[in-house]
C-alpha atoms as a PDB file:
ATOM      1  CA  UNK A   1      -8.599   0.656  23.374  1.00  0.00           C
ATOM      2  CA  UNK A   2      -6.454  -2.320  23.096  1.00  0.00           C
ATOM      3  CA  UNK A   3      -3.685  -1.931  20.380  1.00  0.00           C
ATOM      4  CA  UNK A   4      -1.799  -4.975  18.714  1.00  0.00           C
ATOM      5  CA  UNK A   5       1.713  -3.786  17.085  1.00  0.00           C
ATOM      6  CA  UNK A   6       3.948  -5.526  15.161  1.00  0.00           C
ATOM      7  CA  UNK A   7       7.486  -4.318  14.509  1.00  0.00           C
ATOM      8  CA  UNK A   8       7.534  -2.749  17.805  1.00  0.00           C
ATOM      9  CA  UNK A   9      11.212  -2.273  17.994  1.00  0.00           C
ATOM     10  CA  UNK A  10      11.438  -0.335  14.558  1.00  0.00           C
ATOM     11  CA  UNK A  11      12.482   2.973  13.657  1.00  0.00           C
ATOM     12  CA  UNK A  12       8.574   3.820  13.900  1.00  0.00           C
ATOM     13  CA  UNK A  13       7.355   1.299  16.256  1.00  0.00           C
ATOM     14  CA  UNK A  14      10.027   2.527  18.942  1.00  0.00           C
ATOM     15  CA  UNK A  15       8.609   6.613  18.443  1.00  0.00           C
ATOM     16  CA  UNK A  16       4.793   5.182  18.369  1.00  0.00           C
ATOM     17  CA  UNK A  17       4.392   2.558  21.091  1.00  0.00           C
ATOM     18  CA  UNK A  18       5.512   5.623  23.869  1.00  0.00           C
ATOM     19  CA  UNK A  19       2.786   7.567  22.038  1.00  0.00           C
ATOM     20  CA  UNK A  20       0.244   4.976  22.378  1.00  0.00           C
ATOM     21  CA  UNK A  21       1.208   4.479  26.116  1.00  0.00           C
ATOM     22  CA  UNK A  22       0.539   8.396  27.136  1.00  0.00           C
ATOM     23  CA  UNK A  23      -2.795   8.666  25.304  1.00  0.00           C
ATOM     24  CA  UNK A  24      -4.204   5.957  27.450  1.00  0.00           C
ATOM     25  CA  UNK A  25      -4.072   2.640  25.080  1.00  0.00           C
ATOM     26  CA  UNK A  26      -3.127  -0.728  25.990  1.00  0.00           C
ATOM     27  CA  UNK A  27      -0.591  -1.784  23.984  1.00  0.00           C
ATOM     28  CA  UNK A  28       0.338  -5.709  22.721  1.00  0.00           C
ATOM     29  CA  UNK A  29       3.523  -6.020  20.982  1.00  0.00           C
ATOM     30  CA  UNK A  30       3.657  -8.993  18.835  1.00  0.00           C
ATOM     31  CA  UNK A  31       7.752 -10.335  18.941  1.00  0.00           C
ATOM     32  CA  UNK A  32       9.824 -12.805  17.016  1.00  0.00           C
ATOM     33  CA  UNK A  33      11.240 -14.843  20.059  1.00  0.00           C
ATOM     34  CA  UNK A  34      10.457 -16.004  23.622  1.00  0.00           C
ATOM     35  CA  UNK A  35       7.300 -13.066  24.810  1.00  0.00           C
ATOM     36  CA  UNK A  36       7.823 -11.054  28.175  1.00  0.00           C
ATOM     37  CA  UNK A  37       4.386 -10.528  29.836  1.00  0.00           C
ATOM     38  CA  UNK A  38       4.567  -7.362  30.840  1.00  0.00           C
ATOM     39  CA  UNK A  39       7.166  -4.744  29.718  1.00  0.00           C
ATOM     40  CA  UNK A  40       8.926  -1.782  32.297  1.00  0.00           C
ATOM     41  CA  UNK A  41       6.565   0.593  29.833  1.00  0.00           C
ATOM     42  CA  UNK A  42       3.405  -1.137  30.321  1.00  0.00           C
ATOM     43  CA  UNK A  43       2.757  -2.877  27.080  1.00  0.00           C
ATOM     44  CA  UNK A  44       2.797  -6.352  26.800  1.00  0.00           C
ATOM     45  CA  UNK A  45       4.227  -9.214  24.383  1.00  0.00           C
ATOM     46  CA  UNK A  46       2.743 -11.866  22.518  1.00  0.00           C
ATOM     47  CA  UNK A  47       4.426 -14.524  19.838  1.00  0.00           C
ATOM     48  CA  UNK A  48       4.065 -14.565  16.222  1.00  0.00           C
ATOM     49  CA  UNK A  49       6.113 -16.350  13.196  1.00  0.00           C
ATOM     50  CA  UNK A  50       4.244 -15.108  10.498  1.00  0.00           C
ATOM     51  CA  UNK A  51       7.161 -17.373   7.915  1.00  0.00           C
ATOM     52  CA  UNK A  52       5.542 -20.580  10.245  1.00  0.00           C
ATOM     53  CA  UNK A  53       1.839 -18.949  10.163  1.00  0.00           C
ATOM     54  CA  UNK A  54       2.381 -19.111  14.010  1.00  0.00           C
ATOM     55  CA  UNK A  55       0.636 -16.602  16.603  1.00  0.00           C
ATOM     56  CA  UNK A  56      -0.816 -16.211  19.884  1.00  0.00           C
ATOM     57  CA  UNK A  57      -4.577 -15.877  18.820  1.00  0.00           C
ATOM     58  CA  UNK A  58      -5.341 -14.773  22.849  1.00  0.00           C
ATOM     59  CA  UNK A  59      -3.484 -11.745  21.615  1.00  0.00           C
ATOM     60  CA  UNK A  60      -5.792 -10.702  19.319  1.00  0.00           C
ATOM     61  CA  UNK A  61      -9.052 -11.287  21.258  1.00  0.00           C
ATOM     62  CA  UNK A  62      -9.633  -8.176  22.672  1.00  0.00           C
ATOM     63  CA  UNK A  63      -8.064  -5.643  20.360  1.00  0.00           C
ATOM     64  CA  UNK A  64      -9.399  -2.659  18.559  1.00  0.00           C
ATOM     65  CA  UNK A  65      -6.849  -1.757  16.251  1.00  0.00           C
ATOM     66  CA  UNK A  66      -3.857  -3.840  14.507  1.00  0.00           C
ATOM     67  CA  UNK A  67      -1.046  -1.677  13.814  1.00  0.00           C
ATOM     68  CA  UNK A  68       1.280  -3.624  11.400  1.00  0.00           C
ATOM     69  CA  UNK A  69       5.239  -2.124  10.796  1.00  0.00           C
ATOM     70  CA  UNK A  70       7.085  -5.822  10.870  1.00  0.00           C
ATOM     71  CA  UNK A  71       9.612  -5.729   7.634  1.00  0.00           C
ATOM     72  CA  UNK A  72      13.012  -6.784   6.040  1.00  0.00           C
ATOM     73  CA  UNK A  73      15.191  -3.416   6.499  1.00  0.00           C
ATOM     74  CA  UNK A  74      15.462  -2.629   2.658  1.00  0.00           C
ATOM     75  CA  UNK A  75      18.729  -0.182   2.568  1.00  0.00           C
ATOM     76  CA  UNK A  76      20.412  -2.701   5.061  1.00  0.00           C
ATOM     77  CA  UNK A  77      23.229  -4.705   2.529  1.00  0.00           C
ATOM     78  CA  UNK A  78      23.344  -5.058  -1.020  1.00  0.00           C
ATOM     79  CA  UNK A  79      20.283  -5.978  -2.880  1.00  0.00           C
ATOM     80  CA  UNK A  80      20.955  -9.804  -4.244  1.00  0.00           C
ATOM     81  CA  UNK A  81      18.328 -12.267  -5.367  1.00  0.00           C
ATOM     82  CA  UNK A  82      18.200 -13.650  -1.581  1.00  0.00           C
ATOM     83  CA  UNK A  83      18.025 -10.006  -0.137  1.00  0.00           C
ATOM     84  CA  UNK A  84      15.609  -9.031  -2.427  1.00  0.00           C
ATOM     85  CA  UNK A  85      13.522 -11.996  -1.788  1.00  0.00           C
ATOM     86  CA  UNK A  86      13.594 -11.639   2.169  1.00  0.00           C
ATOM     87  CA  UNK A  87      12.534  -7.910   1.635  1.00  0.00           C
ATOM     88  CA  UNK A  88       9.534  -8.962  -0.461  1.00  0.00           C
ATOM     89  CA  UNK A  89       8.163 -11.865   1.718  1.00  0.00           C
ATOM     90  CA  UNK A  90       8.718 -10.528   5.085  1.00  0.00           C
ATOM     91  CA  UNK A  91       6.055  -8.016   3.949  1.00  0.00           C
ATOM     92  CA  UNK A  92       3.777  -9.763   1.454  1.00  0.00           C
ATOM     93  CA  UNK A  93       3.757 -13.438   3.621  1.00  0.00           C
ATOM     94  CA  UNK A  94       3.815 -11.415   7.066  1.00  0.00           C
ATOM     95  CA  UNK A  95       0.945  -8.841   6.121  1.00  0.00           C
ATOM     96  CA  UNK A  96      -1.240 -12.111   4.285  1.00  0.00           C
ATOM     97  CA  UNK A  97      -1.169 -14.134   7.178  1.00  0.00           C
ATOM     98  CA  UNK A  98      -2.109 -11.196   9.483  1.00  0.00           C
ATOM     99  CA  UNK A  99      -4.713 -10.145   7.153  1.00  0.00           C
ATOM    100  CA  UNK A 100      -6.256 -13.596   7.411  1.00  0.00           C
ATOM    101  CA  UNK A 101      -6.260 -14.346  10.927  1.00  0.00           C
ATOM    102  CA  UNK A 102      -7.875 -11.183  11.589  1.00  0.00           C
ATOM    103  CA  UNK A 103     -10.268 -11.842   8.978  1.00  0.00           C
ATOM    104  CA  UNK A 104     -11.195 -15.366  10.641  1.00  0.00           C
ATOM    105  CA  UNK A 105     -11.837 -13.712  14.206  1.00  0.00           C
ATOM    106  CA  UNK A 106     -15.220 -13.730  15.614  1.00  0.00           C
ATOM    107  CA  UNK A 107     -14.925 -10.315  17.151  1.00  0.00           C
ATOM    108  CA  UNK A 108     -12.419  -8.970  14.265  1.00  0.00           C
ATOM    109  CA  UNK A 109     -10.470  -5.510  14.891  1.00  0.00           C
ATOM    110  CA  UNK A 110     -12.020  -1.903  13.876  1.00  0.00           C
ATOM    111  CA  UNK A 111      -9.143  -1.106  11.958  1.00  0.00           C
ATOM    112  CA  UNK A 112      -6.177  -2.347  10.522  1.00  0.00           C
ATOM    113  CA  UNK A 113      -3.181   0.206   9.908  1.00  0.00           C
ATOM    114  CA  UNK A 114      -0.090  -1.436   7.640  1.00  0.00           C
ATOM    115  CA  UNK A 115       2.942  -0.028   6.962  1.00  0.00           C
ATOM    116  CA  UNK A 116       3.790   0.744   2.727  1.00  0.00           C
ATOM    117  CA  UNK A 117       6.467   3.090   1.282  1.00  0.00           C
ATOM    118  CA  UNK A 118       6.645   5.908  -1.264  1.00  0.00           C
ATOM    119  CA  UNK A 119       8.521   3.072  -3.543  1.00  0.00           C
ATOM    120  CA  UNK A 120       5.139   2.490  -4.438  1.00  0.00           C
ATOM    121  CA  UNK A 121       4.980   5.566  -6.903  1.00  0.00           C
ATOM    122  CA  UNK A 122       8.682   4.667  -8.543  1.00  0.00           C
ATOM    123  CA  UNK A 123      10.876   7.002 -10.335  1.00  0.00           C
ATOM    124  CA  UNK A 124       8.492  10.112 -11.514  1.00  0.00           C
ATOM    125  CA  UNK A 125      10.180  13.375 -12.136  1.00  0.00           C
ATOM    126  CA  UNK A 126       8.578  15.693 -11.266  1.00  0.00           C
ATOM    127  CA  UNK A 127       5.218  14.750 -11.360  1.00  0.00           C
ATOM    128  CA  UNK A 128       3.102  15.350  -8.382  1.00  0.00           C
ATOM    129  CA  UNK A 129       1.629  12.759  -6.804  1.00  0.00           C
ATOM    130  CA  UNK A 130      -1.349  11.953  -4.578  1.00  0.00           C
ATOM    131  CA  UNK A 131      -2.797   8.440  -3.124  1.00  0.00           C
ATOM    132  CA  UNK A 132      -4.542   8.377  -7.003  1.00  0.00           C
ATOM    133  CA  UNK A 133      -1.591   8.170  -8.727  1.00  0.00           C
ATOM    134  CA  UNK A 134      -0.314   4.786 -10.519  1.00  0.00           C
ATOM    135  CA  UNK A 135       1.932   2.177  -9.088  1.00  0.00           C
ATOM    136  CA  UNK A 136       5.605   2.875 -11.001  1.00  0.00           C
ATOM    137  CA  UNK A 137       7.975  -0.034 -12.070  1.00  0.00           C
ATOM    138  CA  UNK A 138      10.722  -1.522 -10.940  1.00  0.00           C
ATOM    139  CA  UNK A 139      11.515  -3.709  -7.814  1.00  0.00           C
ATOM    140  CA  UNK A 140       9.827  -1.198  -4.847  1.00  0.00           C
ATOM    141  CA  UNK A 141       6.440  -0.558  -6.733  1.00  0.00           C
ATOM    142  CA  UNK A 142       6.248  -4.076  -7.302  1.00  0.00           C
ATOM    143  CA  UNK A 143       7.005  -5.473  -3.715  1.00  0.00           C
ATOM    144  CA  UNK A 144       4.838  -2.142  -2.327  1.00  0.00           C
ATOM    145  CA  UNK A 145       1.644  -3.407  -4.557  1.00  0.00           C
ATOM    146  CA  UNK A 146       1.878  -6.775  -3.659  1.00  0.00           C
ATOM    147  CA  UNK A 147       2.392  -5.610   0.219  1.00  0.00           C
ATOM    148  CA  UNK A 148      -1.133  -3.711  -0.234  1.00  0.00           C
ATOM    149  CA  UNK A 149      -3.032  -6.306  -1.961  1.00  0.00           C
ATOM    150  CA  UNK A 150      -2.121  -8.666   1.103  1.00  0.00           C
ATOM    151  CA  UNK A 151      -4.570  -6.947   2.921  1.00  0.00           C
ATOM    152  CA  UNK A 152      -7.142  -7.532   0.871  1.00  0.00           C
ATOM    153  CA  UNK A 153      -9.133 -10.889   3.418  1.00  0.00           C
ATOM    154  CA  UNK A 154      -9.027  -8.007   6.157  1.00  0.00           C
ATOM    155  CA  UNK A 155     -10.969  -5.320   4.190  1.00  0.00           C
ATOM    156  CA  UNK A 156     -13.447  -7.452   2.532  1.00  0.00           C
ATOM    157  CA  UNK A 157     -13.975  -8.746   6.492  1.00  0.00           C
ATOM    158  CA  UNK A 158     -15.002  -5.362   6.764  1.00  0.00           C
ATOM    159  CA  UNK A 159     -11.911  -4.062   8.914  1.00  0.00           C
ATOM    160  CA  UNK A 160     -11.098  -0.021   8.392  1.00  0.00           C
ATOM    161  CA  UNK A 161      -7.463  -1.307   6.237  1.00  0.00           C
ATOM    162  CA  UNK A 162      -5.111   2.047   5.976  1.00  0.00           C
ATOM    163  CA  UNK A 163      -1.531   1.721   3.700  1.00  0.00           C
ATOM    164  CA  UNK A 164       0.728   4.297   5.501  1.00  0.00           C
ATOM    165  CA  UNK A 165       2.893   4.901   2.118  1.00  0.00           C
ATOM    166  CA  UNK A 166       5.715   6.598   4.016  1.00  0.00           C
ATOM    167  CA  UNK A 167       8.407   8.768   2.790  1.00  0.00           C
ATOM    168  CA  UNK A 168      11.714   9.392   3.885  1.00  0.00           C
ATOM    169  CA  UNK A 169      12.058   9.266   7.833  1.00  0.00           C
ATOM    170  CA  UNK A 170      13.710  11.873   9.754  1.00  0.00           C
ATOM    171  CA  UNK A 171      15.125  10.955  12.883  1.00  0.00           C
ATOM    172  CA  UNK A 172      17.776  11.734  15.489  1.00  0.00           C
ATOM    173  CA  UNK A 173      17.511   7.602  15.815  1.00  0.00           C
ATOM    174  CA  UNK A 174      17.480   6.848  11.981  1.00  0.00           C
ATOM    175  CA  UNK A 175      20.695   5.453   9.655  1.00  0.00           C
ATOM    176  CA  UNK A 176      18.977   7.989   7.294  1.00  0.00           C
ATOM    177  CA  UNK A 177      20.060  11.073   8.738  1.00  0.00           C
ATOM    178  CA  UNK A 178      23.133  10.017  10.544  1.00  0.00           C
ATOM    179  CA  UNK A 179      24.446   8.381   6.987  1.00  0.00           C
ATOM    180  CA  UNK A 180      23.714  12.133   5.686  1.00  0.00           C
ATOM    181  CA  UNK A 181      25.342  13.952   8.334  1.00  0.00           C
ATOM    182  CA  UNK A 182      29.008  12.405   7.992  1.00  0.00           C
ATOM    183  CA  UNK A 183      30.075  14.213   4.956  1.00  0.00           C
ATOM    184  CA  UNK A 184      28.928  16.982   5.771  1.00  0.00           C
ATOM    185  CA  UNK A 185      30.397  17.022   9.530  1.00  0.00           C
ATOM    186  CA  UNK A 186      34.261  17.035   7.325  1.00  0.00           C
ATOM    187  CA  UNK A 187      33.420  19.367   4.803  1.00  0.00           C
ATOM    188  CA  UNK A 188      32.432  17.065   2.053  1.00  0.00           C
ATOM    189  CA  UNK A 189      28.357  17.452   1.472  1.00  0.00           C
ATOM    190  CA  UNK A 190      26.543  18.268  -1.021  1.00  0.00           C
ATOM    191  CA  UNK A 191      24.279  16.881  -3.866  1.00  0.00           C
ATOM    192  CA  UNK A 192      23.563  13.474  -5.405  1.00  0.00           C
ATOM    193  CA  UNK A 193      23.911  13.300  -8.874  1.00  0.00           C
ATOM    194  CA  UNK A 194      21.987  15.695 -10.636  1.00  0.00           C
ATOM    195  CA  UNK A 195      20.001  16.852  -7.551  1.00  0.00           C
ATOM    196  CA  UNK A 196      16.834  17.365  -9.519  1.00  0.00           C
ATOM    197  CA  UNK A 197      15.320  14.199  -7.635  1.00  0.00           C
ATOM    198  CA  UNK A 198      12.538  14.967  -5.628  1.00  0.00           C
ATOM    199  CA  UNK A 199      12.846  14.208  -1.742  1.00  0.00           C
ATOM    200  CA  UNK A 200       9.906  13.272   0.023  1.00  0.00           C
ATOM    201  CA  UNK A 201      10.754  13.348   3.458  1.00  0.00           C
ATOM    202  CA  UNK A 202       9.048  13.601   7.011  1.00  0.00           C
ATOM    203  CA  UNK A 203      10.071  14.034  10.835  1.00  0.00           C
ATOM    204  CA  UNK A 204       9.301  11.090  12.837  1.00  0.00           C
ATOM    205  CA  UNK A 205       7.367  12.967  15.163  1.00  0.00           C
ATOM    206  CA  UNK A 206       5.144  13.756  11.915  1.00  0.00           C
ATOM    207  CA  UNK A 207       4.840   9.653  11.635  1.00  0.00           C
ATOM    208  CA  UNK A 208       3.482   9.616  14.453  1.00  0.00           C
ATOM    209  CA  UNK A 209       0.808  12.461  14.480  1.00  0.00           C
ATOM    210  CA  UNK A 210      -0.163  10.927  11.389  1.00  0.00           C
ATOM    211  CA  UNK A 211      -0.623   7.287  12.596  1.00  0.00           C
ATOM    212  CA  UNK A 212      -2.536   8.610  16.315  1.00  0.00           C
ATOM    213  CA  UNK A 213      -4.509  10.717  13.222  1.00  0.00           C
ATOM    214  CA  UNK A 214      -5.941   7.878  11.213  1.00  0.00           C
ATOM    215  CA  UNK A 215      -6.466   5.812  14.221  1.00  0.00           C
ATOM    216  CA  UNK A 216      -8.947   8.192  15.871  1.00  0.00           C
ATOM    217  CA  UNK A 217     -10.161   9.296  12.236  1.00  0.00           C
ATOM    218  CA  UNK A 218     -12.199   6.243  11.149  1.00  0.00           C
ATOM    219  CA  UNK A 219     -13.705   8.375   7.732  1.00  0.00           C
ATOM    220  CA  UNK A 220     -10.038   7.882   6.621  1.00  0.00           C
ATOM    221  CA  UNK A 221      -9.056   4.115   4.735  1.00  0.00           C
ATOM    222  CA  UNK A 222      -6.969   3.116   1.688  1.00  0.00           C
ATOM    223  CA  UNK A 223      -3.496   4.181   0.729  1.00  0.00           C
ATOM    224  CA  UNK A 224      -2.396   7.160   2.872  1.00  0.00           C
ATOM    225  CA  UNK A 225       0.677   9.208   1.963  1.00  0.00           C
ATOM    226  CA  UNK A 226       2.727   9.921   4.985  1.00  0.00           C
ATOM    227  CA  UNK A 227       5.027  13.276   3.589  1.00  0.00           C
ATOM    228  CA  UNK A 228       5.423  16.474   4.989  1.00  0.00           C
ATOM    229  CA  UNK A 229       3.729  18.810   2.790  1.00  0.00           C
ATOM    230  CA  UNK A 230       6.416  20.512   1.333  1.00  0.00           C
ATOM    231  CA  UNK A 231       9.049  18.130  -0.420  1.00  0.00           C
ATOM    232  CA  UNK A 232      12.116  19.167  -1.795  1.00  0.00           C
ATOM    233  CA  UNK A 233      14.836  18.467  -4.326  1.00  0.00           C
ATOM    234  CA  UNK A 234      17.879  16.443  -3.515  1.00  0.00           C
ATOM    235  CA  UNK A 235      19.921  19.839  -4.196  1.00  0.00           C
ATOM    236  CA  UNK A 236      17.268  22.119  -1.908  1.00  0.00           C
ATOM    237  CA  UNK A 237      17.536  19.490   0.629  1.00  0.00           C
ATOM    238  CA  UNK A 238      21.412  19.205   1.001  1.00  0.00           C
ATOM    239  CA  UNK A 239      21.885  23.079   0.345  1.00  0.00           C
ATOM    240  CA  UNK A 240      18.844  23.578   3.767  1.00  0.00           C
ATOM    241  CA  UNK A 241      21.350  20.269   5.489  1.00  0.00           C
ATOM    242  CA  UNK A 242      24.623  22.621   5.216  1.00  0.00           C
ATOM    243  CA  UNK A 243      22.787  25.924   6.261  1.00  0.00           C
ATOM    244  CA  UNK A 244      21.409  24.587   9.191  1.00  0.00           C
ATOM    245  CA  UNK A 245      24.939  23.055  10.130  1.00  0.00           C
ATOM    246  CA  UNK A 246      26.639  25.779   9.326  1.00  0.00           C
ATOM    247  CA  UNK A 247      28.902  23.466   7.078  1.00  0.00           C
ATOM    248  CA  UNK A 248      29.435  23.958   2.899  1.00  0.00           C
ATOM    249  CA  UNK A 249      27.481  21.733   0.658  1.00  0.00           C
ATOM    250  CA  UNK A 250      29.226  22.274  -2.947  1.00  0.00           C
ATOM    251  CA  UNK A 251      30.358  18.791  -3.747  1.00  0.00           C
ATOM    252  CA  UNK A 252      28.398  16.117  -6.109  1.00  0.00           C
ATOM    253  CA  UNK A 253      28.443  12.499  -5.121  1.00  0.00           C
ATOM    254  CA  UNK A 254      28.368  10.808  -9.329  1.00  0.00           C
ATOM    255  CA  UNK A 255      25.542   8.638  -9.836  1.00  0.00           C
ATOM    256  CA  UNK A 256      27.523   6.132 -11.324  1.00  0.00           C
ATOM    257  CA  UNK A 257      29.930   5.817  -8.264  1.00  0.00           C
ATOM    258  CA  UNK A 258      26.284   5.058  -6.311  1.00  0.00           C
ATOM    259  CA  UNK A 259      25.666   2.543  -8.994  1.00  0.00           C
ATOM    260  CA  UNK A 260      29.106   0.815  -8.338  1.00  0.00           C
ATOM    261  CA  UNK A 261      28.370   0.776  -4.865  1.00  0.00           C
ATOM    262  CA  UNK A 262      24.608  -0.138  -4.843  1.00  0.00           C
ATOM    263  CA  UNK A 263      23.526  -1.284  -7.220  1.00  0.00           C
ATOM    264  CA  UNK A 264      20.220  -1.549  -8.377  1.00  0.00           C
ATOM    265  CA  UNK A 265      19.371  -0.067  -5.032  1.00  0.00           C
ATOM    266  CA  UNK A 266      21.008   3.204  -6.041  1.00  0.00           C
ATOM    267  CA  UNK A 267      18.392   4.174  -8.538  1.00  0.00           C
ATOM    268  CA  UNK A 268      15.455   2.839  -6.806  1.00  0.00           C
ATOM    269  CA  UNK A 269      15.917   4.267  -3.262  1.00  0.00           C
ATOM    270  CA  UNK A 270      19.032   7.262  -3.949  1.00  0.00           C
ATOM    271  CA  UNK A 271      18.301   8.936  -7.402  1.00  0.00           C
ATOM    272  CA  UNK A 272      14.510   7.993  -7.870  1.00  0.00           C
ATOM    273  CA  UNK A 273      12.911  11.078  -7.869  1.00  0.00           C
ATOM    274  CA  UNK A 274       9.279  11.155  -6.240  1.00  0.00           C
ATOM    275  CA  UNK A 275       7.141  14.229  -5.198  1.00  0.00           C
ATOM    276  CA  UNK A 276       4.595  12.945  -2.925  1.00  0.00           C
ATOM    277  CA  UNK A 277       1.697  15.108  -1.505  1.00  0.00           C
ATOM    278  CA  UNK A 278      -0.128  14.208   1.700  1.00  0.00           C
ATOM    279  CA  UNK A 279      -3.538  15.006   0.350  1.00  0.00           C
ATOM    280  CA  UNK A 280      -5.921  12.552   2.777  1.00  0.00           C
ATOM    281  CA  UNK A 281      -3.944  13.898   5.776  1.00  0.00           C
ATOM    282  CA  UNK A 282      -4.387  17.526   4.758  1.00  0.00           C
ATOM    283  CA  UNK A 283      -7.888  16.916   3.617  1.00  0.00           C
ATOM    284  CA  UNK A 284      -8.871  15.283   6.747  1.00  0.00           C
ATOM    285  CA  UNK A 285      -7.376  18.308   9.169  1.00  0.00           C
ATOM    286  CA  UNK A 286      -4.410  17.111  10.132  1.00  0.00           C
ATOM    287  CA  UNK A 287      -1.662  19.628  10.990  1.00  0.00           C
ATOM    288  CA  UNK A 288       1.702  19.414  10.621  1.00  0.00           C
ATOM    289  CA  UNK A 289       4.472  19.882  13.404  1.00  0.00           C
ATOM    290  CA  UNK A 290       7.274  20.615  10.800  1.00  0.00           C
ATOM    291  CA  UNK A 291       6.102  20.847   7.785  1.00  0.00           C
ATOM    292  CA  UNK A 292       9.135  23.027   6.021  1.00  0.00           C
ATOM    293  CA  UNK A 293      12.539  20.909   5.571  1.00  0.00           C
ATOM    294  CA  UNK A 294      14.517  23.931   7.699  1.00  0.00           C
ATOM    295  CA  UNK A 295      12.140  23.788  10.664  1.00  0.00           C
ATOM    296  CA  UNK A 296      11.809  19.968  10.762  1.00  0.00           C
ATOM    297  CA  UNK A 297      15.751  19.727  10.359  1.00  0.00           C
ATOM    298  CA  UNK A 298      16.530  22.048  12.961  1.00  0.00           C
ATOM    299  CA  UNK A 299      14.487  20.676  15.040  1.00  0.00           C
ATOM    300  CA  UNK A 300      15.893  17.555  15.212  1.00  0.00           C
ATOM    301  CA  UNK A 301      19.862  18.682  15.144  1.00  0.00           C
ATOM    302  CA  UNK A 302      19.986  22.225  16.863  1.00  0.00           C
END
């Protein structure tokens, strides 16, 4: 099978492409600048400028599945108007325009896997949630809803369309961790405001399993939620952090101090509180690597 990825170099994109490679596929990246043919790894690069609506259709003749990760960084800088408006249409313009160039092939792909985010579901308490569950409000569930609805031409082409609505990365390569890990590496971890928020997080190699999973699955399509099974509040999660370093987690970072930092990104990506459940993936058989926090966390810093 011949795979098409965008946002190759990602956090994800990096973990998945090797993946891809040792289970046999042929792999296209789709890049921003000048294309290499053929990559050290085996893959291959193509052009696209989905801003300019610009891509190498050759690319696309062949392929089975269009894996789509390409997006604005959304914790990187403050979030501004301009920020705020790159975030949105590097996700809503890029996933259109791929949506409708697939849709307009003669020999369109099987399957069509896009990248979403957790930020669809907002700020909920502690309500659990499942792919049923109700967009929330605010900036995230806004830009995430849009982001899903631009894949609307591929599905009614009759391409498999998946939303991978993924939680909180963990990853010896992520700024998510290693921005976690400092305080508590001098003695100064702990919680984050009240620490009732729920965390929904899951270890990259998790990501992957998940994506290979609904790749090979086709019986799986729509919003998928990409969790571990077992989330955690903010105050489980940095109390399991300082066990498994063997450091104290007693302090309290205030919310408003996050506020004065961040912003308006503070309450949507820091104290929103979101307890996701993986239901498709469970319900379809897929088994987790690391599904408890201690495991998955170990795991990644033992």
């Amino acid at each position: 099978m011949e795979i098409v990825v965008t946002g190759s170099s990602g956090l994800i994109g990096s973990a998945l492409i090797p993946a891809l490679l040792a289970k046999g596929y042929r792999v296209i990246r789709l890049v921003r600048r000048k294309a290499t043919v053929v990559r050290p790894d085996g893959s291959t690069e193509a052009f696209w400028n989905p801003m300019m609506k610009q891509i190498d259709d050759k690319a696309l003749d062949n392929c089975e599945a269009v894996i789509h990760l390409a997006g604005e960084n959304i914790a990187d800088g403050r979030w501004d108007e301009e920020k705020k408006r790159r975030v949105r249409d590097s996700r809503v313009k890029g996933t259109r325009f791929l949506a409708e160039t697939l849709a307009r092939l003669e020999r369109p792909p099987e399957v069509f896997i896009c990248a979403s985010a957790i930020g669809y579901y907002g700020d909920r308490g502690d309500e659990v949630l499942t792919e049923e569950s109700p967009p929330g409000s605010g900036f995230l569930p806004e830009v995430c809803c849009q982001w899903e609805a631009a894949a609307e031409e591929a599905r009614r082409a009759g391409i498999r369309t998946l939303h991978m609505r993924t939680g909180l990365v963990l990853s010896r390569q992520g700024q998510l961790l290693k921005r976690m890990l400092i305080p508590f590496k001098i003695g100064l971890g702990g919680k984050i405001g009240d620490g009732r928020q729920w965390m929904s997080w899951i270890v990259i190699d998790d990501v992957v399993g998940a994506f290979l999973h609904v790749l090979e699955d086709d019986t799986i399509s729509g919003p998928v939620n990409v969790v571990a099974p077992q989330p955690v509040t903010n105050h489980e999660f940095t109390r399991t952090l300082g066990r498994v370093l063997n450091r104290p987690a007693f302090l309290t970072v205030p919310a408003f101090a996050l506020r004065w930092a961040f912003g308006e990104m503070a309450d949507e990506l820091v104290l929103a509180s979101a307890r996701v459940e993986p239901r498709k993936l469970l319900d379809s058989g897929y088994k987790f690597l690391y599904p408890t926090l201690e495991a998955a966390l170990r795991h990644l810093l033992d």
